[in-house]
N, C-alpha and C. Protein backbone atom coordinates (compact mmCIF):
# COMPACT_ATOMS: atom_id res chain seq x y z
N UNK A 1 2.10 10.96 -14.20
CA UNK A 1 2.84 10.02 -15.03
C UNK A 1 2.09 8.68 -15.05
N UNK A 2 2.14 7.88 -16.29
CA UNK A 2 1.04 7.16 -16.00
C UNK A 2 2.59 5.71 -16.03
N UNK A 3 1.87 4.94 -15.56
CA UNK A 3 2.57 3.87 -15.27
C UNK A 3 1.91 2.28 -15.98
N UNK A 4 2.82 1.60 -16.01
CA UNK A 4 2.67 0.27 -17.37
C UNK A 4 3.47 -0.96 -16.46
N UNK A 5 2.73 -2.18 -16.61
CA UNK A 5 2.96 -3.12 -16.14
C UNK A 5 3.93 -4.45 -17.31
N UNK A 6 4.56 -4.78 -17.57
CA UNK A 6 4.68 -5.22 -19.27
C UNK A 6 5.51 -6.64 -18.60
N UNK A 7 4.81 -7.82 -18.54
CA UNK A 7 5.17 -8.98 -17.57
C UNK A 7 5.51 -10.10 -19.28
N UNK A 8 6.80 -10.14 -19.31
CA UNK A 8 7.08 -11.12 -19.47
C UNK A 8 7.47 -12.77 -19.39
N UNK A 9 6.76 -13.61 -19.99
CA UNK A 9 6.68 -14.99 -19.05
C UNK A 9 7.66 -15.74 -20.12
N UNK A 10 8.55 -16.70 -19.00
CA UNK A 10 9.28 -17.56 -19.39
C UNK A 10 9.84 -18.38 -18.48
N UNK A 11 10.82 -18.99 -18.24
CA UNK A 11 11.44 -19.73 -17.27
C UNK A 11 12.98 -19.13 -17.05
N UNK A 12 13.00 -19.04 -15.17
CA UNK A 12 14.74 -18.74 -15.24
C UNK A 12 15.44 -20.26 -15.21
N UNK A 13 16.55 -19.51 -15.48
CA UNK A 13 17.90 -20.57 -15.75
C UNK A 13 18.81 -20.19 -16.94
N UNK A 14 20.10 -20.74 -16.99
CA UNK A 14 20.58 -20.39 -18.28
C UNK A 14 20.30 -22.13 -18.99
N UNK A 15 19.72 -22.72 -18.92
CA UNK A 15 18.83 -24.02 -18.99
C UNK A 15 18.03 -23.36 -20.56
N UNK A 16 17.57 -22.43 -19.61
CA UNK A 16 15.93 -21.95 -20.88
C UNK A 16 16.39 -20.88 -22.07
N UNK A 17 17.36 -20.96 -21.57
CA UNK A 17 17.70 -19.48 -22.43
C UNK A 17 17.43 -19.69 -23.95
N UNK A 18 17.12 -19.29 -24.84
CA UNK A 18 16.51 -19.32 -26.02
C UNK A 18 15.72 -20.13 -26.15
N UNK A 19 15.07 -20.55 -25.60
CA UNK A 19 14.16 -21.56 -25.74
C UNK A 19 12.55 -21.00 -25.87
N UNK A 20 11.52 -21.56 -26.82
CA UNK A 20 10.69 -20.92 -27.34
C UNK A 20 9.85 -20.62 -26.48
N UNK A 21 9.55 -21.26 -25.04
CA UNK A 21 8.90 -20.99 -23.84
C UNK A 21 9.48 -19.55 -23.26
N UNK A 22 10.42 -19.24 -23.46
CA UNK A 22 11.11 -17.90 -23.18
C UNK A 22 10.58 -16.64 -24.12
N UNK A 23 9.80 -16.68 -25.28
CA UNK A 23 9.80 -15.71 -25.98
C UNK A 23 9.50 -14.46 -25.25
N UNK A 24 9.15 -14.46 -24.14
CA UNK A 24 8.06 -13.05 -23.35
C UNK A 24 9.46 -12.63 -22.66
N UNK A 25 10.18 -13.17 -22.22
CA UNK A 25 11.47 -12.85 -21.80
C UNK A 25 12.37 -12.32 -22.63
N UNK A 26 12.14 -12.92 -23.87
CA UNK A 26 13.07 -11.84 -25.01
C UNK A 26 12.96 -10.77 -25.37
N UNK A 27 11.86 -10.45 -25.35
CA UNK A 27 10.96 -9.26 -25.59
C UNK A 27 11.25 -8.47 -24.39
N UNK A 28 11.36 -8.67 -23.90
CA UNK A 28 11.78 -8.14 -22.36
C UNK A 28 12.88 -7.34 -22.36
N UNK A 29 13.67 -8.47 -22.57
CA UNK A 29 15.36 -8.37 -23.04
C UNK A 29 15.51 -6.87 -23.82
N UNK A 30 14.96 -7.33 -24.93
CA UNK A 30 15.20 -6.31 -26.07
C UNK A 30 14.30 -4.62 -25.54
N UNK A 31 13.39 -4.64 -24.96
CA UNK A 31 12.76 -3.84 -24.17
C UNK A 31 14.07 -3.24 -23.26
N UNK A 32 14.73 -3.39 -22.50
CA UNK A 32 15.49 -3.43 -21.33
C UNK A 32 16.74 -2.46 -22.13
N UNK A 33 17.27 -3.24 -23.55
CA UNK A 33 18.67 -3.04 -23.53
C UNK A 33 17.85 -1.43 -24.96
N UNK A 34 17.08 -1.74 -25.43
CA UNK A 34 17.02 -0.74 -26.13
C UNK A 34 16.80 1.00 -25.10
N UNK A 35 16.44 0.24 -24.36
CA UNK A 35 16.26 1.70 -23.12
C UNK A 35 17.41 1.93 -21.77
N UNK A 36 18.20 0.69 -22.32
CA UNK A 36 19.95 0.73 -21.59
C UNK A 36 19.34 0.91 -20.10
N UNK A 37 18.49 -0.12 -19.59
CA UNK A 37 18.04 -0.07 -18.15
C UNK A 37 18.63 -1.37 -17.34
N UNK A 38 19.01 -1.51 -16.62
CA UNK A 38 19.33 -3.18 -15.73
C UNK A 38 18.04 -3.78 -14.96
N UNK A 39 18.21 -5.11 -14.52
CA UNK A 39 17.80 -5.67 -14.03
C UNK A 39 17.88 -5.82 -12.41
N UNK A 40 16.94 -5.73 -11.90
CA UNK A 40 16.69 -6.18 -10.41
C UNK A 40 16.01 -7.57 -10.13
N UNK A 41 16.68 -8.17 -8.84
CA UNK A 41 15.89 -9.37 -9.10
C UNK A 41 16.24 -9.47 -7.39
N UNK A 42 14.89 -10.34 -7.26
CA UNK A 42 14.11 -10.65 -5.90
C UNK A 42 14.22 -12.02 -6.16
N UNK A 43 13.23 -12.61 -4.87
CA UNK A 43 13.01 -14.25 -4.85
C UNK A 43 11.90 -14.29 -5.94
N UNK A 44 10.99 -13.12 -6.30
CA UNK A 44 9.66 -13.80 -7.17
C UNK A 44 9.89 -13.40 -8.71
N UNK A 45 10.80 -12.24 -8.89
CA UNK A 45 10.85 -11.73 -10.15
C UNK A 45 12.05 -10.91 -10.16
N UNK A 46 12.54 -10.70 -12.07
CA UNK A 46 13.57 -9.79 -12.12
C UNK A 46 12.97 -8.75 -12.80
N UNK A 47 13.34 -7.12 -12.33
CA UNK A 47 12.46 -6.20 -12.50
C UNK A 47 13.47 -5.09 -13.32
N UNK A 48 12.80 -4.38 -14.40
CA UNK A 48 13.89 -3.52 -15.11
C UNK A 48 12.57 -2.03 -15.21
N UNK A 49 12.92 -0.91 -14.80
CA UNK A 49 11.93 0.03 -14.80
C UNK A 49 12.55 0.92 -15.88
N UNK A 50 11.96 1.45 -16.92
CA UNK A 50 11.93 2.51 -17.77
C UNK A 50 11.50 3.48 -17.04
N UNK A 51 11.93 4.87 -17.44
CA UNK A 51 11.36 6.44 -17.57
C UNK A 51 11.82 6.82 -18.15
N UNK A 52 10.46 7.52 -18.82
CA UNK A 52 10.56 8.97 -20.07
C UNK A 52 9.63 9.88 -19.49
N UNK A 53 9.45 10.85 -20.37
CA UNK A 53 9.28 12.04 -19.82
C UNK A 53 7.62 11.94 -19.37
N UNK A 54 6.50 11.13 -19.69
CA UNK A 54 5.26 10.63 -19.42
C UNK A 54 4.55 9.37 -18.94
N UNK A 55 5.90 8.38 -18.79
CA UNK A 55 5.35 6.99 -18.65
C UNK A 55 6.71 6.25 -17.83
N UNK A 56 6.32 5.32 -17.03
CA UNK A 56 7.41 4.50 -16.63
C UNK A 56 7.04 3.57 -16.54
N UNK A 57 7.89 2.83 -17.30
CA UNK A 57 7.11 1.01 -17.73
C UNK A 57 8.08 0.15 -17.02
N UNK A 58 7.33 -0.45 -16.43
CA UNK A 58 8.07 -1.79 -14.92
C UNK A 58 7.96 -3.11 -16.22
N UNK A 59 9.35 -3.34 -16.32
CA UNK A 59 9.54 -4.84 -17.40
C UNK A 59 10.02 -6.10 -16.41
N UNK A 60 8.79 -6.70 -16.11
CA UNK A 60 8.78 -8.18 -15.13
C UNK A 60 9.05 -9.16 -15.76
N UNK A 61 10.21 -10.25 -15.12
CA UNK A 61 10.20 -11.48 -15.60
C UNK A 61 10.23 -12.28 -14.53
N UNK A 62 8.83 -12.92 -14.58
CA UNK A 62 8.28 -14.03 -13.25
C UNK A 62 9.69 -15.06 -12.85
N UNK A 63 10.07 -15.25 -12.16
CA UNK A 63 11.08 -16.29 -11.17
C UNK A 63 10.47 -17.32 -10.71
N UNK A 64 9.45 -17.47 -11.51
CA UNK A 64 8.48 -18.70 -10.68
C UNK A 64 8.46 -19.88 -11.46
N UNK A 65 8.86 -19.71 -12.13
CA UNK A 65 8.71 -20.78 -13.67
C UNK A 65 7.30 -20.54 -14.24
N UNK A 66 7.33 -20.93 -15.53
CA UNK A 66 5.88 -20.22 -16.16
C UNK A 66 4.63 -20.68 -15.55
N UNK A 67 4.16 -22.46 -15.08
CA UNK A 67 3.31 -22.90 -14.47
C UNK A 67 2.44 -22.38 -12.94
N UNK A 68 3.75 -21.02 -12.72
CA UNK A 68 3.62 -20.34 -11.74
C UNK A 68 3.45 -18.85 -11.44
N UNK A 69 3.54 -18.47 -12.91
CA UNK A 69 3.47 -17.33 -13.57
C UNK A 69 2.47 -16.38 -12.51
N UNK A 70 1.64 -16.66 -12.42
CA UNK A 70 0.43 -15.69 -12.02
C UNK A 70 0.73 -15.23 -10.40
N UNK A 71 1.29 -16.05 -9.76
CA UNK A 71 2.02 -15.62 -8.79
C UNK A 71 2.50 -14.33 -8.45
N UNK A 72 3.55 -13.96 -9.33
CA UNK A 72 4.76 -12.93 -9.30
C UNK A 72 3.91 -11.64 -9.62
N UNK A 73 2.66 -12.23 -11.01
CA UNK A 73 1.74 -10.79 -11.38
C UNK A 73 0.91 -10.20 -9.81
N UNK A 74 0.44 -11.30 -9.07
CA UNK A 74 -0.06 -10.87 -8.41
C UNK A 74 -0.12 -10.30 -7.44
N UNK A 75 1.59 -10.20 -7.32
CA UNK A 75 2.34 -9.62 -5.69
C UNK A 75 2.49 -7.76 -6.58
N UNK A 76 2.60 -8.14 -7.63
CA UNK A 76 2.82 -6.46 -8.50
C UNK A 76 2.06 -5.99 -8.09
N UNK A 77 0.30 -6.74 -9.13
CA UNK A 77 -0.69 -6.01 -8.97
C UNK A 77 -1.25 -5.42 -7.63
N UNK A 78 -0.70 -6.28 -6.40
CA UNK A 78 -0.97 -5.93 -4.96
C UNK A 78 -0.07 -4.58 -4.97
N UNK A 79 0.87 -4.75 -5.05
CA UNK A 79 2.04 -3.76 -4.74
C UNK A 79 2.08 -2.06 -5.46
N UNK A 80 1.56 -2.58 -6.41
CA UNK A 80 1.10 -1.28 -7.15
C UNK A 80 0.11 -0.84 -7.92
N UNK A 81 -1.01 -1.59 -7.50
CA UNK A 81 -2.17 -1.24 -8.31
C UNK A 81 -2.18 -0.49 -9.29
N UNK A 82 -1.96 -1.20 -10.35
CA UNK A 82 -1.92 -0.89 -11.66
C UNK A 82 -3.84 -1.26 -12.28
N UNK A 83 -3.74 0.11 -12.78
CA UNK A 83 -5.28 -0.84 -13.84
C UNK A 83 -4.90 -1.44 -15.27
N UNK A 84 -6.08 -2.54 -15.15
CA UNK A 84 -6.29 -3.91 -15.78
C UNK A 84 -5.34 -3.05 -17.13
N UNK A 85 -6.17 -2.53 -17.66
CA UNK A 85 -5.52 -1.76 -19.15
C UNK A 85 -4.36 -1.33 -19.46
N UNK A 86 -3.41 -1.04 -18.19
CA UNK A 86 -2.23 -0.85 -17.78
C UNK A 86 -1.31 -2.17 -18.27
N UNK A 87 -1.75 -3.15 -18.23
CA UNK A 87 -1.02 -4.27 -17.61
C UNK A 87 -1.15 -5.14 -19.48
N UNK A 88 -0.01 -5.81 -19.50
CA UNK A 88 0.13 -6.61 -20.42
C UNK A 88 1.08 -7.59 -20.07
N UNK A 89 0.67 -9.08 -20.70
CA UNK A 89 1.23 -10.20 -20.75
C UNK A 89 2.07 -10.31 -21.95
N UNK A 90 3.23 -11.12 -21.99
CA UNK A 90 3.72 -11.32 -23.31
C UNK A 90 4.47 -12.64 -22.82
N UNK A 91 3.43 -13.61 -24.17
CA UNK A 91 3.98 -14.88 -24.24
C UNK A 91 4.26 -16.00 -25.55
N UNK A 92 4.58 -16.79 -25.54
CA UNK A 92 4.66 -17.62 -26.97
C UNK A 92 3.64 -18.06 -26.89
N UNK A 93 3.48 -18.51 -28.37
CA UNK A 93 1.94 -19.18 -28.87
C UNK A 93 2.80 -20.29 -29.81
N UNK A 94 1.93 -21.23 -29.61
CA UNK A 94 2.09 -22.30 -30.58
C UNK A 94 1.33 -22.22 -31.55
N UNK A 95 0.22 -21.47 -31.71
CA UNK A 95 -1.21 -21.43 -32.64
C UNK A 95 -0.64 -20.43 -33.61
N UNK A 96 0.22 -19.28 -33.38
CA UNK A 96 0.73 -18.57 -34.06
C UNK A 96 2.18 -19.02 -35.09
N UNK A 97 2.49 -19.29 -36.38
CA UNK A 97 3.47 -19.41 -36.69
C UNK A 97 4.71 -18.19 -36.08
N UNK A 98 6.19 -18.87 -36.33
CA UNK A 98 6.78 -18.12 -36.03
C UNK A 98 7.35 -17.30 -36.81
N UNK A 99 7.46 -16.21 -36.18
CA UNK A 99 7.87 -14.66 -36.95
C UNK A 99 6.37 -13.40 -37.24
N UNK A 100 5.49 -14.23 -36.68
CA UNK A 100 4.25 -13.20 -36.30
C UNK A 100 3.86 -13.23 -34.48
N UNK A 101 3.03 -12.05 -34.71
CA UNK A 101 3.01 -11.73 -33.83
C UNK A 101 1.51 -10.90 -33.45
N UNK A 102 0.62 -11.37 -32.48
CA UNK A 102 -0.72 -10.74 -32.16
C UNK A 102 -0.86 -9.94 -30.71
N UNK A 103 -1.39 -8.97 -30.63
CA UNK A 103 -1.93 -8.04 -29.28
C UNK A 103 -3.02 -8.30 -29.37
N UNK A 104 -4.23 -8.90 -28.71
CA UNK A 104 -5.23 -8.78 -27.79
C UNK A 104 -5.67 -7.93 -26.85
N UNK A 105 -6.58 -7.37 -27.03
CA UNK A 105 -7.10 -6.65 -25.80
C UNK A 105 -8.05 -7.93 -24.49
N UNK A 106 -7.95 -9.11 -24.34
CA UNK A 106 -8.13 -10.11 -23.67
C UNK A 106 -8.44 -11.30 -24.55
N UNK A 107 -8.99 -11.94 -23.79
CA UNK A 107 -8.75 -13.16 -24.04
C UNK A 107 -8.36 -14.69 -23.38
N UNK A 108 -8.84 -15.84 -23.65
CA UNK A 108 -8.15 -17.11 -22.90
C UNK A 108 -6.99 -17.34 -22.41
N UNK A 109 -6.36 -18.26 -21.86
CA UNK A 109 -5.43 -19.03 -21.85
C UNK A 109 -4.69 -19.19 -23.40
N UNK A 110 -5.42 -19.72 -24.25
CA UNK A 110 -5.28 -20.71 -25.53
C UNK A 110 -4.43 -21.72 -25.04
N UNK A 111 -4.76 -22.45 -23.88
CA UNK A 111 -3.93 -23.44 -23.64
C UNK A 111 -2.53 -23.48 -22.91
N UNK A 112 -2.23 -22.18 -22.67
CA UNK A 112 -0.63 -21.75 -22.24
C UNK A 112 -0.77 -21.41 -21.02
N UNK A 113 0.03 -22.37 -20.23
CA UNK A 113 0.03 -22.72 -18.82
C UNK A 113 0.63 -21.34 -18.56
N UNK A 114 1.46 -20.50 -18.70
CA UNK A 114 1.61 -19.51 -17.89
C UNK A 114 0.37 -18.68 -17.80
N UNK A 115 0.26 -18.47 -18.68
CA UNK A 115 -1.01 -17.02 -19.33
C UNK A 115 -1.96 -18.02 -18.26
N UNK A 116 -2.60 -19.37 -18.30
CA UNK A 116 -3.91 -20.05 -17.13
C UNK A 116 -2.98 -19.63 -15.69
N UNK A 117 -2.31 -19.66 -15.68
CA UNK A 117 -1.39 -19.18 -14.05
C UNK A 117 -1.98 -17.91 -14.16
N UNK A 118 -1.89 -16.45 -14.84
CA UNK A 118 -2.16 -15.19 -14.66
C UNK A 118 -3.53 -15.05 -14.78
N UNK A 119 -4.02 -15.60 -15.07
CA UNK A 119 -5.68 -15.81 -15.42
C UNK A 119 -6.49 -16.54 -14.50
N UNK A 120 -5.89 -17.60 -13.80
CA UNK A 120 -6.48 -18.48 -12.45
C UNK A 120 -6.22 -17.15 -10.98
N UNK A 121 -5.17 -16.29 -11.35
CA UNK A 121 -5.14 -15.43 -9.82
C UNK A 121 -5.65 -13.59 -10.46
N UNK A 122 -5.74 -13.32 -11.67
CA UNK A 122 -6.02 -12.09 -11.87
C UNK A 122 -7.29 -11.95 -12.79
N UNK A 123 -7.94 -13.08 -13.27
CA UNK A 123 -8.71 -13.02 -14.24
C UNK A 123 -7.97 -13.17 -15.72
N UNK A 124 -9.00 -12.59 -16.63
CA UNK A 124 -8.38 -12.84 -17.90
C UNK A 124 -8.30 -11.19 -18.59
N UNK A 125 -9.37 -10.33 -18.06
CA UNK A 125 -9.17 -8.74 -18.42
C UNK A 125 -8.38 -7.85 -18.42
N UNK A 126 -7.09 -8.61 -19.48
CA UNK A 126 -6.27 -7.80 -19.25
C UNK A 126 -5.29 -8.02 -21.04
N UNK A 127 -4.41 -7.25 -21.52
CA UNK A 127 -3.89 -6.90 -22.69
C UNK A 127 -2.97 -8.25 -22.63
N UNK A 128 -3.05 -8.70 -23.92
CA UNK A 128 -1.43 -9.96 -24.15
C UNK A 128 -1.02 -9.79 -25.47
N UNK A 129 0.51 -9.96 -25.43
CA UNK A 129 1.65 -9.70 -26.88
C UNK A 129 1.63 -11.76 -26.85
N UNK A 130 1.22 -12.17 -27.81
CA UNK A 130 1.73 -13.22 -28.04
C UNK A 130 2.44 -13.49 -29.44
N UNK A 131 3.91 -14.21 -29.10
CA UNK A 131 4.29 -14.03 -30.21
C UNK A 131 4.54 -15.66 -30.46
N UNK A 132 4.74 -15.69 -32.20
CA UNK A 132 4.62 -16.97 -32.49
C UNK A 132 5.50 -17.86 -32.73
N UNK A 133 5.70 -18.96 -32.63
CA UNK A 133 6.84 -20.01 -32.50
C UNK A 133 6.40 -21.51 -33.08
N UNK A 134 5.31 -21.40 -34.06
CA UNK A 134 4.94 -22.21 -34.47
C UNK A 134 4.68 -23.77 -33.74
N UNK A 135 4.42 -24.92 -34.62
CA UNK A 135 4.14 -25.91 -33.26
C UNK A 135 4.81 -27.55 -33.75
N UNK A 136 4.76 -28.11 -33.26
CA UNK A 136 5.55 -29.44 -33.30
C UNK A 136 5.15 -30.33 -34.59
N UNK A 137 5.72 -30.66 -35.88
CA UNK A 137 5.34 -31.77 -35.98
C UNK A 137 4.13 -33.13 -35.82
N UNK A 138 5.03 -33.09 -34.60
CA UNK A 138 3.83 -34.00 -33.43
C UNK A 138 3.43 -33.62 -32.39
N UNK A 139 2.35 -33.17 -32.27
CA UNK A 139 1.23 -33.01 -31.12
C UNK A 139 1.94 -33.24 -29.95
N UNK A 140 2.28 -34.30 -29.80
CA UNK A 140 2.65 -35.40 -28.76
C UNK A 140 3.83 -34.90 -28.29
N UNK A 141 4.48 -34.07 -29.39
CA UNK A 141 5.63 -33.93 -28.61
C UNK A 141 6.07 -32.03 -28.30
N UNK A 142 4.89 -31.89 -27.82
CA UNK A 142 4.68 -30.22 -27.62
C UNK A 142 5.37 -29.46 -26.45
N UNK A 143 5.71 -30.55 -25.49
CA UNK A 143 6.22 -30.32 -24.32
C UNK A 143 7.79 -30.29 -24.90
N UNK A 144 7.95 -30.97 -25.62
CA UNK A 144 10.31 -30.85 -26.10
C UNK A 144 10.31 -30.00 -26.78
N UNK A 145 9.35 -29.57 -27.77
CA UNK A 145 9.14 -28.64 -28.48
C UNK A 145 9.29 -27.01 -27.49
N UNK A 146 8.26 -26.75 -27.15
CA UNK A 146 8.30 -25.76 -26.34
C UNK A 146 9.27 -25.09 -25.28
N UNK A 147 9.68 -26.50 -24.65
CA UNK A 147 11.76 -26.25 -24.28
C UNK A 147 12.87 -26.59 -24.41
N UNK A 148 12.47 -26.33 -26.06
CA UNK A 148 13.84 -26.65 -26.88
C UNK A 148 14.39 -25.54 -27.58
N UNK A 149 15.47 -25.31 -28.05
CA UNK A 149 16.08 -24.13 -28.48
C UNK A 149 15.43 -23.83 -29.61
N UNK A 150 15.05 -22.37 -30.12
CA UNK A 150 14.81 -21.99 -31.32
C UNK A 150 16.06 -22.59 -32.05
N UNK A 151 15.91 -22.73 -33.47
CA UNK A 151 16.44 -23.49 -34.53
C UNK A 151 17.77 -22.22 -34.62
N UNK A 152 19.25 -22.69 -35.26
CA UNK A 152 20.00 -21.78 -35.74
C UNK A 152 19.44 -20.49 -36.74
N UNK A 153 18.86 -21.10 -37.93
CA UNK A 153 17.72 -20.32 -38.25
C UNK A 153 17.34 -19.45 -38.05
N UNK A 154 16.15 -19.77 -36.90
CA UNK A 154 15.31 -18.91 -36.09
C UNK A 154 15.86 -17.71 -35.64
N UNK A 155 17.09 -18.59 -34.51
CA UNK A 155 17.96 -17.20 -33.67
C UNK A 155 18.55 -16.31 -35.05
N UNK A 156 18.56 -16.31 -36.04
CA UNK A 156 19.19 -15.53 -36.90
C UNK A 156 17.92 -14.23 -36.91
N UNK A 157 17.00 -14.61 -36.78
CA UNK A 157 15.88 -13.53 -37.01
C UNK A 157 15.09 -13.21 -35.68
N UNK A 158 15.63 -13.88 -34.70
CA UNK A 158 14.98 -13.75 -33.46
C UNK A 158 15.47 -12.13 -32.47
N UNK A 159 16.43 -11.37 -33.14
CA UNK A 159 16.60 -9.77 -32.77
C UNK A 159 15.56 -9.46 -33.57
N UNK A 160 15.19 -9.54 -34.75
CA UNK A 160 14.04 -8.85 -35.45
C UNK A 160 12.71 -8.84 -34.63
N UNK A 161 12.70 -9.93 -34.22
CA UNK A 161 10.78 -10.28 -34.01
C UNK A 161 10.76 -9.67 -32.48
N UNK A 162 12.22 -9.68 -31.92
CA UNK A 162 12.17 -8.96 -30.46
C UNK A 162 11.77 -7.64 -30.45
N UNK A 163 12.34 -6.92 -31.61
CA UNK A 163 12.63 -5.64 -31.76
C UNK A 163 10.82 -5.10 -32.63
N UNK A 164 10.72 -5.96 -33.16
CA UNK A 164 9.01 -5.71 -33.47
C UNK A 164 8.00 -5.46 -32.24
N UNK A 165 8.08 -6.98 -32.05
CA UNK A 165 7.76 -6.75 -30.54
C UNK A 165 7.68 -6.03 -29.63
N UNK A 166 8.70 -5.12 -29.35
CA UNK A 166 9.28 -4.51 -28.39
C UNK A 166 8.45 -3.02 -28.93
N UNK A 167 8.73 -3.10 -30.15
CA UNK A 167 7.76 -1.89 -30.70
C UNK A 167 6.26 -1.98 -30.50
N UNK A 168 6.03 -2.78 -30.28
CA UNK A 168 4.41 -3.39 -30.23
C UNK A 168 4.14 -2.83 -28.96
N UNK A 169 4.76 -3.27 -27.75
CA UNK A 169 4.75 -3.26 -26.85
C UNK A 169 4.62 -1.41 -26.46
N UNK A 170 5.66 -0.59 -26.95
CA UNK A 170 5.97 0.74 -26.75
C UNK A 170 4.68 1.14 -27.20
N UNK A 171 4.05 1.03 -28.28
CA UNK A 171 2.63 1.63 -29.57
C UNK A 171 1.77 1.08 -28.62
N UNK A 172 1.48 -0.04 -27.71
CA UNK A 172 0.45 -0.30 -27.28
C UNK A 172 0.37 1.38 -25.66
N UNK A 173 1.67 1.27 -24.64
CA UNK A 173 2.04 2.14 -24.28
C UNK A 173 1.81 3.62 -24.82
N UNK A 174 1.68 4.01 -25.86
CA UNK A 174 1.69 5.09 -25.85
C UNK A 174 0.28 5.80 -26.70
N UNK A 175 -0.12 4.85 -27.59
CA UNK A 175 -1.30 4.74 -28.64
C UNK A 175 -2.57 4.27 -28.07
N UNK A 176 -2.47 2.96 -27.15
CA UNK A 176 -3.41 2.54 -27.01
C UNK A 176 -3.83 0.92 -27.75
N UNK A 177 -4.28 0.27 -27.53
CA UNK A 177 -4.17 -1.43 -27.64
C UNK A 177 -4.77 -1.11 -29.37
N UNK A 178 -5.67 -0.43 -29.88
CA UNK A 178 -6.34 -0.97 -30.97
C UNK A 178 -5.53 -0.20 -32.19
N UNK A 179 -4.57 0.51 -31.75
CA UNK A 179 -3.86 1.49 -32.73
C UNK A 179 -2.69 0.54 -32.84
N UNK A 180 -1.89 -0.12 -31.81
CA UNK A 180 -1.05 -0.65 -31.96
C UNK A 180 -1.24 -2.48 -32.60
N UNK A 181 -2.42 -2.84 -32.21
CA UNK A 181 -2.93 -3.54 -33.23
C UNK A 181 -2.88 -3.71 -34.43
N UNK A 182 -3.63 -2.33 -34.98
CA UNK A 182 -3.49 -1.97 -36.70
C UNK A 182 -2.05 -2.12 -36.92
N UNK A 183 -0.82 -1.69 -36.48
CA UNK A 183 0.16 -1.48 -36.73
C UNK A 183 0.78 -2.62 -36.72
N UNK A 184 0.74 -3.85 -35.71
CA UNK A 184 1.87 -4.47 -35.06
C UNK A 184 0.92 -5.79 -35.58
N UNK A 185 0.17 -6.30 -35.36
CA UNK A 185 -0.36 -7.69 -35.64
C UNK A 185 -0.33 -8.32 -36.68
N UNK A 186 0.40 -9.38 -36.86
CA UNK A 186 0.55 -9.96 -38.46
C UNK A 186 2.20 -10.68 -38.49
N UNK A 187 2.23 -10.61 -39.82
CA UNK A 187 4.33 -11.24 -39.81
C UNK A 187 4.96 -10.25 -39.65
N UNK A 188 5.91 -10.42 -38.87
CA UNK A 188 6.85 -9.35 -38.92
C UNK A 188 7.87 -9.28 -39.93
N UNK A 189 7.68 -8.11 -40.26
CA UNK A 189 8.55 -7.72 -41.88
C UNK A 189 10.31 -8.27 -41.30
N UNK A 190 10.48 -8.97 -42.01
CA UNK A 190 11.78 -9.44 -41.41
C UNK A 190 12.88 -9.46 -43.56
N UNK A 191 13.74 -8.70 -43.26
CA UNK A 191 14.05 -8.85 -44.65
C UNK A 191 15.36 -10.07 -44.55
């Protein structure tokens, strides 16, 4: 049975909750309840495990706050040696408008303090879902932006882009990163 690492980054609290720094956590969410699995939670992370009949995918959400992100990956990757290809990040992008959504087979930081947390303790060779949330106005004000609530708006379409997502996530799982690519990268058809 092959096994899948699928680390969603965001911040706990009911503080963060919809908030666009959370997107990897939604995805999570929607991951979790579409496969009617619960949550476990420790001091470093809350942990929700899938099984099907070929794969069991461990859905992590770091307890560390995102700046600390790489932490929680790295007690996994100790704990269960997972390979690199196994393993995927899923986080918001500001570079990305919102309601799209990109898979990488690696890649930088692009600036996102969690993803430099998982990348300062594991490297960077490894798969990321980043999804998009567009960016501030003002530059300057990227930090209120980033933990501030998605717009009424937004949350109206924010089950869609989870549920894309979440599909992204499964196609990368079962297809392979460059198949689920073709499929999943771009706007999400949202009617």
């Amino acid at each position: 049975m092959k096994e899948f690492l699928i680390v969603g980054l965001g911040n706990p609290g009911k503080q963060y909750q919809l908030t666009r720094h959370n997107a990897g956590f939604l995805v999570l969410e929607e991951l979790a309840r579409s496969y009617r699995v619960g949550w476990q939670k420790n001091k470093m992370y809350s942990k929700a495990v899938v099984t099907t009949d070929n794969r069991r995918l461990y859905l992590v959400k770091p307890l560390t706050y995102m700046n600390r992100s790489g932490e929680a990956v790295k007690i996994l990757l100790d704990q269960y040696h997972f390979p690199r290809e196994r393993v995927i990040i899923i986080s918001d992008d500001t570079a990305l408008p919102f309601g799209k959504v990109r898979l990488k087979p690696r890649g930088s930081s692009g600036g996102h303090n969690g993803l430099a947390s998982v990348i300062a303790v594991v490297g960077s060779d490894f798969p990321r879902l980043r999804v998009g949330i567009g960016h501030p106005a003002d530059p300057g004000g990227m930090v209120d932006y980033v933990l501030g609530r998605f717009t009424p708006e937004e949350q109206a379409v924010l089950p869609v882009i989870a549920r894309w997502a979440a599909g992204a996530i499964i196609a990368w799982s079962e297809e392979g990163i460059e198949k689920a690519m073709s499929k999943f990268n771009g706007p999400v058809p949202i009617e």
